[in-house]
C-alpha atoms as a PDB file:
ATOM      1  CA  UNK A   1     -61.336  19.052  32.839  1.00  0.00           C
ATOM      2  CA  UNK A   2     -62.673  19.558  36.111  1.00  0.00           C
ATOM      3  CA  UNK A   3     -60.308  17.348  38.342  1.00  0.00           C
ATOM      4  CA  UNK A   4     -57.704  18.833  36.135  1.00  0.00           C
ATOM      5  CA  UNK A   5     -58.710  22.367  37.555  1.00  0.00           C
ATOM      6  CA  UNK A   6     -58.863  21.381  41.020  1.00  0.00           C
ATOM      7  CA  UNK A   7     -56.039  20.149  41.374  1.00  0.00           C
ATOM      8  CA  UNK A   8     -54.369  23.042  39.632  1.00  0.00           C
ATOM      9  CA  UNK A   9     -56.369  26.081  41.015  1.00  0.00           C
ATOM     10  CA  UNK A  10     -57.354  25.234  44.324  1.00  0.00           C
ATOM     11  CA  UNK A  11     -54.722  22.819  45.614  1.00  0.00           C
ATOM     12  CA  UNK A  12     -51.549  21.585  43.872  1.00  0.00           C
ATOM     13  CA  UNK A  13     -48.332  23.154  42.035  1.00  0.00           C
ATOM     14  CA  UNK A  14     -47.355  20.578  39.970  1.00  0.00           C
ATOM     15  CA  UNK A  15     -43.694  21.637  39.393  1.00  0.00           C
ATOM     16  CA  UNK A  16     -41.035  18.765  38.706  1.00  0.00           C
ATOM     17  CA  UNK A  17     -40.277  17.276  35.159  1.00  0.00           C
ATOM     18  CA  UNK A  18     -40.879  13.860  36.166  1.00  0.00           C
ATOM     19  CA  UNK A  19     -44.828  14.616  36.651  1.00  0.00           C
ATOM     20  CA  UNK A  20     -45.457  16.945  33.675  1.00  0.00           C
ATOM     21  CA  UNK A  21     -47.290  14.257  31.560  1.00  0.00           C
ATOM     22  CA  UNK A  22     -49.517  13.563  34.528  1.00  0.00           C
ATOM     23  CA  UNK A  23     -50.557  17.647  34.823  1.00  0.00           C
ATOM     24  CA  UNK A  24     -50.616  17.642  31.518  1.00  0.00           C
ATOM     25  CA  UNK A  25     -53.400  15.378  31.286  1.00  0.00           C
ATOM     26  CA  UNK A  26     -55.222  16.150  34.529  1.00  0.00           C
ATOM     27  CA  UNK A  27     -55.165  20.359  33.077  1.00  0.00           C
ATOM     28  CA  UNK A  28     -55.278  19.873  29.499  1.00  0.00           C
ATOM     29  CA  UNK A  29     -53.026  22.786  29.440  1.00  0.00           C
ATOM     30  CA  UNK A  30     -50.173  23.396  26.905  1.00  0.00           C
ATOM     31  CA  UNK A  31     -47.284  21.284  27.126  1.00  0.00           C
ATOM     32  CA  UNK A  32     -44.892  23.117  26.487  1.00  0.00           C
ATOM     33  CA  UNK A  33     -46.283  25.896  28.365  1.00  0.00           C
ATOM     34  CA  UNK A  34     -45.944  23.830  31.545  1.00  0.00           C
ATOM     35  CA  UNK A  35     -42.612  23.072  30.785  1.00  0.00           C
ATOM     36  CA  UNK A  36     -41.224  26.252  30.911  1.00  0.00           C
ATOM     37  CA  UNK A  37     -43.216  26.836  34.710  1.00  0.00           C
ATOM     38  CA  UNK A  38     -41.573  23.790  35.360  1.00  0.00           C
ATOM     39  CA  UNK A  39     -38.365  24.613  34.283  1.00  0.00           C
ATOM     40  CA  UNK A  40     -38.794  27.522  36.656  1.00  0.00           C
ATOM     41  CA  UNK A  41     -40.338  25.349  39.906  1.00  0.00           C
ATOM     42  CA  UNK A  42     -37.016  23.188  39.477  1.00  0.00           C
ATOM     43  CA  UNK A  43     -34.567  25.773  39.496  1.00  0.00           C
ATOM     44  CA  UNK A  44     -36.393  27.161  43.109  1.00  0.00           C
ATOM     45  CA  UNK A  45     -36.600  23.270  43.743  1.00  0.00           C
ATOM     46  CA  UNK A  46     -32.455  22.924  44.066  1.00  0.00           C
ATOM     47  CA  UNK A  47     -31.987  26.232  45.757  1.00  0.00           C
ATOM     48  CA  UNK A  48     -34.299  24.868  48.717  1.00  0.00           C
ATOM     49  CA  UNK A  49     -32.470  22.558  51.157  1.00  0.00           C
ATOM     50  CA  UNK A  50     -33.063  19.033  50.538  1.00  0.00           C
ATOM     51  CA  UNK A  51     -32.494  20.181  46.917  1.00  0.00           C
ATOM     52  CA  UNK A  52     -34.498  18.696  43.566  1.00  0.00           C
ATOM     53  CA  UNK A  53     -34.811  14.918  44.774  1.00  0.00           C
ATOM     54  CA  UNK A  54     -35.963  15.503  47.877  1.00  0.00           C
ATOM     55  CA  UNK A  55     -38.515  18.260  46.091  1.00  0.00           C
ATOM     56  CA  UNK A  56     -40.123  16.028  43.641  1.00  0.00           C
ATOM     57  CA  UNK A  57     -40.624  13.004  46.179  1.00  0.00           C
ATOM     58  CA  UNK A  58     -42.240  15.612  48.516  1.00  0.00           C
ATOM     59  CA  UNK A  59     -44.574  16.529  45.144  1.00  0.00           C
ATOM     60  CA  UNK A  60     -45.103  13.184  45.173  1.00  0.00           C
ATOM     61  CA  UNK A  61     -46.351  12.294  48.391  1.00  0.00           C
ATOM     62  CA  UNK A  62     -48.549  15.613  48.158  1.00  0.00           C
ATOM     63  CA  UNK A  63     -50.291  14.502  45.094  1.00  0.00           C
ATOM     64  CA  UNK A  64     -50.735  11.177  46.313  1.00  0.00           C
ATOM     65  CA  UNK A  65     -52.663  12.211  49.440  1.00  0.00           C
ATOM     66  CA  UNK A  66     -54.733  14.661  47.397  1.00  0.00           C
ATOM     67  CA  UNK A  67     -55.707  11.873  45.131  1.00  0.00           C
ATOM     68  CA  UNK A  68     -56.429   9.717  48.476  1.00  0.00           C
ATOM     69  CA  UNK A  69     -58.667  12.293  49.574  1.00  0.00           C
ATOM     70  CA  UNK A  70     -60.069  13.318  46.365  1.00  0.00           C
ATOM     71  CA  UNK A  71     -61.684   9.372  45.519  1.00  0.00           C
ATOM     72  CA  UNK A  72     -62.801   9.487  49.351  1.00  0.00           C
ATOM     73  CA  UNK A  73     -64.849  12.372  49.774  1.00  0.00           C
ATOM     74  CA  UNK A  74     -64.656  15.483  47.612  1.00  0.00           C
ATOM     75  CA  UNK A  75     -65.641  17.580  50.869  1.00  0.00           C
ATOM     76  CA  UNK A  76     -62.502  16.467  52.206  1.00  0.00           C
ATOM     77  CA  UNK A  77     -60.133  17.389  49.010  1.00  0.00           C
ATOM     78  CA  UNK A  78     -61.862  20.722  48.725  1.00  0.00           C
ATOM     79  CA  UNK A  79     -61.271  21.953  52.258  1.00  0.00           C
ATOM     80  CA  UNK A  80     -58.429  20.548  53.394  1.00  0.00           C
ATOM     81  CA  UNK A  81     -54.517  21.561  52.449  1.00  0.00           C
ATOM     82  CA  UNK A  82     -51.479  19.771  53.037  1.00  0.00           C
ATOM     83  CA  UNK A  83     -47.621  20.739  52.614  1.00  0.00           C
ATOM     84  CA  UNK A  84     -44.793  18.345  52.616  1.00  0.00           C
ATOM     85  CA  UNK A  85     -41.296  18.692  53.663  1.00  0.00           C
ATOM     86  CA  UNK A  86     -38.991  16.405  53.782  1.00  0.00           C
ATOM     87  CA  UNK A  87     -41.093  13.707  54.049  1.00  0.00           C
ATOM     88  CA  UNK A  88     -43.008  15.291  56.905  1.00  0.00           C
ATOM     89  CA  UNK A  89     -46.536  16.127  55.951  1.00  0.00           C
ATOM     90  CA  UNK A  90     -48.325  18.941  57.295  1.00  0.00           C
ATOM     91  CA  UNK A  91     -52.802  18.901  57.417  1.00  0.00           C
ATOM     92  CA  UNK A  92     -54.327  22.005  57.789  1.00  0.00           C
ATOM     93  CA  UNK A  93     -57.832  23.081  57.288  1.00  0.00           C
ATOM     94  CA  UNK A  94     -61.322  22.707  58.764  1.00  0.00           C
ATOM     95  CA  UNK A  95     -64.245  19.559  58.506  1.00  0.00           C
ATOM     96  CA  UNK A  96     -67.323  19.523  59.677  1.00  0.00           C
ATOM     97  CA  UNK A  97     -66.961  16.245  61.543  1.00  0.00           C
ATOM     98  CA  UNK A  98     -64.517  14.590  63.768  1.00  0.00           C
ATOM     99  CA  UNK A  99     -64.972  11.491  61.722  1.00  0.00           C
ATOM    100  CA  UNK A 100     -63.916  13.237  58.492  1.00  0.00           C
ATOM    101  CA  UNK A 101     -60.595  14.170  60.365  1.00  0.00           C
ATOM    102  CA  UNK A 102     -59.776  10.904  61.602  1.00  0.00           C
ATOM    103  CA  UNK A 103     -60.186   9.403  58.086  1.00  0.00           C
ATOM    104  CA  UNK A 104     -57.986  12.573  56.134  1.00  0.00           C
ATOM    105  CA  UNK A 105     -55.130  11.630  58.571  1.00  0.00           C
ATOM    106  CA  UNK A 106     -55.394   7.749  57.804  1.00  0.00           C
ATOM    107  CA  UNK A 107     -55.606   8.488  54.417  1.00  0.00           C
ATOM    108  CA  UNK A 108     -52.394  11.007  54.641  1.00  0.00           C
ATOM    109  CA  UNK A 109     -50.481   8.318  56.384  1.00  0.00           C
ATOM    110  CA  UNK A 110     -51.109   5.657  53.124  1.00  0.00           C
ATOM    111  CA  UNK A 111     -49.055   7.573  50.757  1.00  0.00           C
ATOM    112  CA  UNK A 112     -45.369   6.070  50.309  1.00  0.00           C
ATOM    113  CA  UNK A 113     -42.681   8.364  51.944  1.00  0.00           C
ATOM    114  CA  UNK A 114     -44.238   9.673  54.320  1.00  0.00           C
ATOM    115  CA  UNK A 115     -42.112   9.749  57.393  1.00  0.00           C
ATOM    116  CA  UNK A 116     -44.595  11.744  59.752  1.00  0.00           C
ATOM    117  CA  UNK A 117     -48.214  12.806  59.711  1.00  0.00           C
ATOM    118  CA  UNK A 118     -48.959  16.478  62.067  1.00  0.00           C
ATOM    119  CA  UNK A 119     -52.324  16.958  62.105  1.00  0.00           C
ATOM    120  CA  UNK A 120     -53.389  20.631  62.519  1.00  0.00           C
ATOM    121  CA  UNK A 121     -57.285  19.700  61.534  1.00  0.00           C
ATOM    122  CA  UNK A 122     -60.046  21.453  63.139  1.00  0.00           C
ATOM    123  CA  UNK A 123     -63.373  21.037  62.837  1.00  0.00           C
ATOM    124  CA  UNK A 124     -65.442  23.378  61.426  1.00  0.00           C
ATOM    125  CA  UNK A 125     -66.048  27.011  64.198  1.00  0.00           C
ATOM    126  CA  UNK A 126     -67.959  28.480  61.287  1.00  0.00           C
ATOM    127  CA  UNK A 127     -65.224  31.107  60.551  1.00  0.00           C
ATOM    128  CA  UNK A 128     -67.085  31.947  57.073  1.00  0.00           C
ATOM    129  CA  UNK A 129     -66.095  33.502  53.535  1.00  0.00           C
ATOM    130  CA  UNK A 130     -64.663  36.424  55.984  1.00  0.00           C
ATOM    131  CA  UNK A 131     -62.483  33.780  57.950  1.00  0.00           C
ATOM    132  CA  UNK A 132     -61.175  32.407  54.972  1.00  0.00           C
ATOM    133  CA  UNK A 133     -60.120  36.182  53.730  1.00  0.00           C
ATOM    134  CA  UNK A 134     -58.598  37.020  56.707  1.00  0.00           C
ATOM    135  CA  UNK A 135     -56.396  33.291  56.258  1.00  0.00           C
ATOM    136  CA  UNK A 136     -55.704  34.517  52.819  1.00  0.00           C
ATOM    137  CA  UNK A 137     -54.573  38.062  53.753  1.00  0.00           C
ATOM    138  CA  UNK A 138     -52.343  37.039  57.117  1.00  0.00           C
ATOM    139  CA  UNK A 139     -50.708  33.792  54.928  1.00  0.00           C
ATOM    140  CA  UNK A 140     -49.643  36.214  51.672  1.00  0.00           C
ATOM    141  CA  UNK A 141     -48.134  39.557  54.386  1.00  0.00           C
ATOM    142  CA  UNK A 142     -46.162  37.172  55.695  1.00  0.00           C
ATOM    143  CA  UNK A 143     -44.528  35.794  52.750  1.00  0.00           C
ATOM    144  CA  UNK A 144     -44.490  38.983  51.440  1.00  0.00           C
ATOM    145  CA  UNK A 145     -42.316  39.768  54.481  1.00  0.00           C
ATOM    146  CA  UNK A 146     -40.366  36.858  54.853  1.00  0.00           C
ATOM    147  CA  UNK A 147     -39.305  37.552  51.057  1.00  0.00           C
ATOM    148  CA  UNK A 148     -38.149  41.177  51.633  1.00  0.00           C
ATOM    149  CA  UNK A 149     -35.635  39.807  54.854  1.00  0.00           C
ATOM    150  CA  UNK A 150     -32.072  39.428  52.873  1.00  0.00           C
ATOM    151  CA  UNK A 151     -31.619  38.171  56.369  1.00  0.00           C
ATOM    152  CA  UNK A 152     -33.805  35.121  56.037  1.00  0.00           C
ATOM    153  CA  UNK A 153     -34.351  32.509  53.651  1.00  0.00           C
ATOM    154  CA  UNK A 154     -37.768  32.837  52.798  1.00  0.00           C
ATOM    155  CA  UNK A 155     -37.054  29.949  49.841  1.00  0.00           C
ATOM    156  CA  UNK A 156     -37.368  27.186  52.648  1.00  0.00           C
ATOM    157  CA  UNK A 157     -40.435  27.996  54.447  1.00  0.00           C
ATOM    158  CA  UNK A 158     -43.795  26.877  54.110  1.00  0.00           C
ATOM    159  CA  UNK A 159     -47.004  28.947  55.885  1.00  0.00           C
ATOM    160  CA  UNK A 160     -50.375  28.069  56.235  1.00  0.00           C
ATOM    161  CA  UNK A 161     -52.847  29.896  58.096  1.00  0.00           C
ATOM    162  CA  UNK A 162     -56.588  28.597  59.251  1.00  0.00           C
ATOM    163  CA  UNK A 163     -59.269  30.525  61.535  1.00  0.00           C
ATOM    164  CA  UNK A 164     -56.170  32.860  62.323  1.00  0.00           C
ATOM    165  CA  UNK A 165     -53.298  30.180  63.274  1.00  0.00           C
ATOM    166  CA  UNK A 166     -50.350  30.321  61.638  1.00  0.00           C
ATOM    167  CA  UNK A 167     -48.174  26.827  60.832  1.00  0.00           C
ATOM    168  CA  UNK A 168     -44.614  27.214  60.208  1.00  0.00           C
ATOM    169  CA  UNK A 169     -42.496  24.338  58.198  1.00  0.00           C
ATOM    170  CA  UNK A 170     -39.464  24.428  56.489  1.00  0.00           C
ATOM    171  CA  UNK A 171     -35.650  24.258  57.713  1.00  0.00           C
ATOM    172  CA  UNK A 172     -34.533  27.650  59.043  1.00  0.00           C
ATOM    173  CA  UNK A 173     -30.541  28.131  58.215  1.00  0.00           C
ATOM    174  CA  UNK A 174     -30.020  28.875  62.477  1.00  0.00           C
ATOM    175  CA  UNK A 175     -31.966  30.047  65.998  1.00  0.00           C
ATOM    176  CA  UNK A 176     -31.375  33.438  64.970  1.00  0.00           C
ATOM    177  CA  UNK A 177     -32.974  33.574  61.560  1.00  0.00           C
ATOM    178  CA  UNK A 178     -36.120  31.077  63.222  1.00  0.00           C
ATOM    179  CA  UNK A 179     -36.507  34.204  65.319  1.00  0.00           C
ATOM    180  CA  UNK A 180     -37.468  36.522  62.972  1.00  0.00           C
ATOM    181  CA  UNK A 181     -39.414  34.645  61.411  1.00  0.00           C
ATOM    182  CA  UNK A 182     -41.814  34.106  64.520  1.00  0.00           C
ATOM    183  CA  UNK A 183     -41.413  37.523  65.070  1.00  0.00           C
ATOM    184  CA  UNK A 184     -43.139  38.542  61.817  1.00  0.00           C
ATOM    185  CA  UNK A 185     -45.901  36.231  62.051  1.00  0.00           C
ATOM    186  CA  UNK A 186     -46.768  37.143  65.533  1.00  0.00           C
ATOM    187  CA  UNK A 187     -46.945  40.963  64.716  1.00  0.00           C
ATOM    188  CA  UNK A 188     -49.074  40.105  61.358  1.00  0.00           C
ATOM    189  CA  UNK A 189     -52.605  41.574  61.827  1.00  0.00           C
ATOM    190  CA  UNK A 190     -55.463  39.150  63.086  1.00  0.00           C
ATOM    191  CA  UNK A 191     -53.141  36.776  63.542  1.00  0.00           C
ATOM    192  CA  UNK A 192     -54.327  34.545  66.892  1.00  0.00           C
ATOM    193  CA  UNK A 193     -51.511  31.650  67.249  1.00  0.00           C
ATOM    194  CA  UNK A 194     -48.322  30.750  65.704  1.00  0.00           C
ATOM    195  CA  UNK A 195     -47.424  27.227  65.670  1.00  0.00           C
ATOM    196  CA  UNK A 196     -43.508  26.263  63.764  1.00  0.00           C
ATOM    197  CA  UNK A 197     -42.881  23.175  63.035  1.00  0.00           C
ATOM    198  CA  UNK A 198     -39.710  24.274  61.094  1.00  0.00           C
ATOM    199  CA  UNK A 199     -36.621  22.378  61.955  1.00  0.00           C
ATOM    200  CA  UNK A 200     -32.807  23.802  62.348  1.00  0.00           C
ATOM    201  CA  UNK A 201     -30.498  23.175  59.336  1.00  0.00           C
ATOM    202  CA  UNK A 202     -28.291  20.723  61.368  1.00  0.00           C
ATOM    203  CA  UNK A 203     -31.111  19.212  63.296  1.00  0.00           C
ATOM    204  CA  UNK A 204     -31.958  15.525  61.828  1.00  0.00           C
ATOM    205  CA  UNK A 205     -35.888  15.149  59.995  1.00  0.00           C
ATOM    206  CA  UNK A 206     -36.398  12.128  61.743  1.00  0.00           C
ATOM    207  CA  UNK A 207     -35.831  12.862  65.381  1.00  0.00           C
ATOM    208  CA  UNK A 208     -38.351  16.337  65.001  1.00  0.00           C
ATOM    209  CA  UNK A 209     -41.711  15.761  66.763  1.00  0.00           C
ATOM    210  CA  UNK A 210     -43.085  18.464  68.583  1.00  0.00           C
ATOM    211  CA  UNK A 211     -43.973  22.004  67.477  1.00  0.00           C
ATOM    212  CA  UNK A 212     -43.373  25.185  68.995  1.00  0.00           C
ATOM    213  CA  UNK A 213     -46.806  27.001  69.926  1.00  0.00           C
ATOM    214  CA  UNK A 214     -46.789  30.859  70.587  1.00  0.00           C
ATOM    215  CA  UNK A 215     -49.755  31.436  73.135  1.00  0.00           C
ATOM    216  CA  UNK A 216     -49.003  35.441  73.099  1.00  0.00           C
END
């Protein structure tokens, strides 16, 4: 099925037990099949911090604003991405209008959960197919990197990257190990910006607002 596929291999990793049937049905893929990857998504799911409930309610609210966006405007499902954390929801990508933003965030902010809404939207510069490889290329080195640090807890962090900006989210385990993670995605090739909006283990979800933008 198409929707099945789109939501799949362009946008979503359905992962938690309690939404199999509903990937099932959207992919027409093999039950059982998906149960084992989701077997393996909630094992990752209880290592993160938060742990499995707080996983599957962020799947949740990510699936929900996909759908939102997906019955308003297929434009705006296709080229916009959004990560969820802790009931903080992350918007990243480029439209070609102003309008088109505006709506994606009010649609973003009707899904249940959702605790905050930062909207890191542009519209459309033109960056191109070789924009979008460059994204591609700086998002995966830095996970890549991140992964390789037995000094960091690559597990809780969430990176997307658009027209060269990198967006941090996730809970770093202290300053220290926050550090080095902005440190990597500063010295990543072609990489413009860096913008975390990751938030220190004992630090409380609610009372984070701003972000922490790297101009150099």
């Amino acid at each position: 099925m198409a929707l099945g596929k789109a939501y799949v291999g362009e946008k979503m990793k359905y992962s938690y037990v309690g939404i199999l049937a509903v990937t099932a049905l959207l992919s027409g893929c093999d039950p059982v099949s998906l149960a084992v990857g989701a077997g393996a998504s909630v094992g990752v799911a209880s290592q993160q911090e938060g742990g499995l409930r707080t996983a599957v309610t962020d799947d949740a609210i990510q699936l929900k604003i996909a759908d939102l966006w997906f019955k308003k405007d297929f434009d705006m499902f296709r080229k916009l991405n959004v990560t969820v954390k802790e009931g903080r929801v992350l918007l990243t990508g480029s439209v070609p209008t102003a309008d088109m933003r505006v709506e994606a965030v009010r649609l973003a902010w009707q899904a249940d959960g959702v605790r905050q809404v930062l909207n890191e939207i542009s519209v459309d510069e033109g960056g191109g197919v070789k924009g979008a490889i460059y994204d591609s290329w700086i998002t995966s080195s830095l996970k890549t990197k991140l992964m390789f640090d037995k000094y960091i807890q690559s597990i809780n962090y969430n990176i997307d990257t658009v027209n060269g900006n990198v967006y941090l989210m996730g809970v770093a385990q202290n300053q220290k190990e926050l550090a080095r993670v902005m440190d990597y995605a500063r010295n990543v090739s072609h990489v413009h910006n860096v913008v975390s909006y990751v938030r220190l283990k004992y630090e409380d979800p609610d009372n984070i607002s701003g972000m922490t933008p790297d101009n150099g």
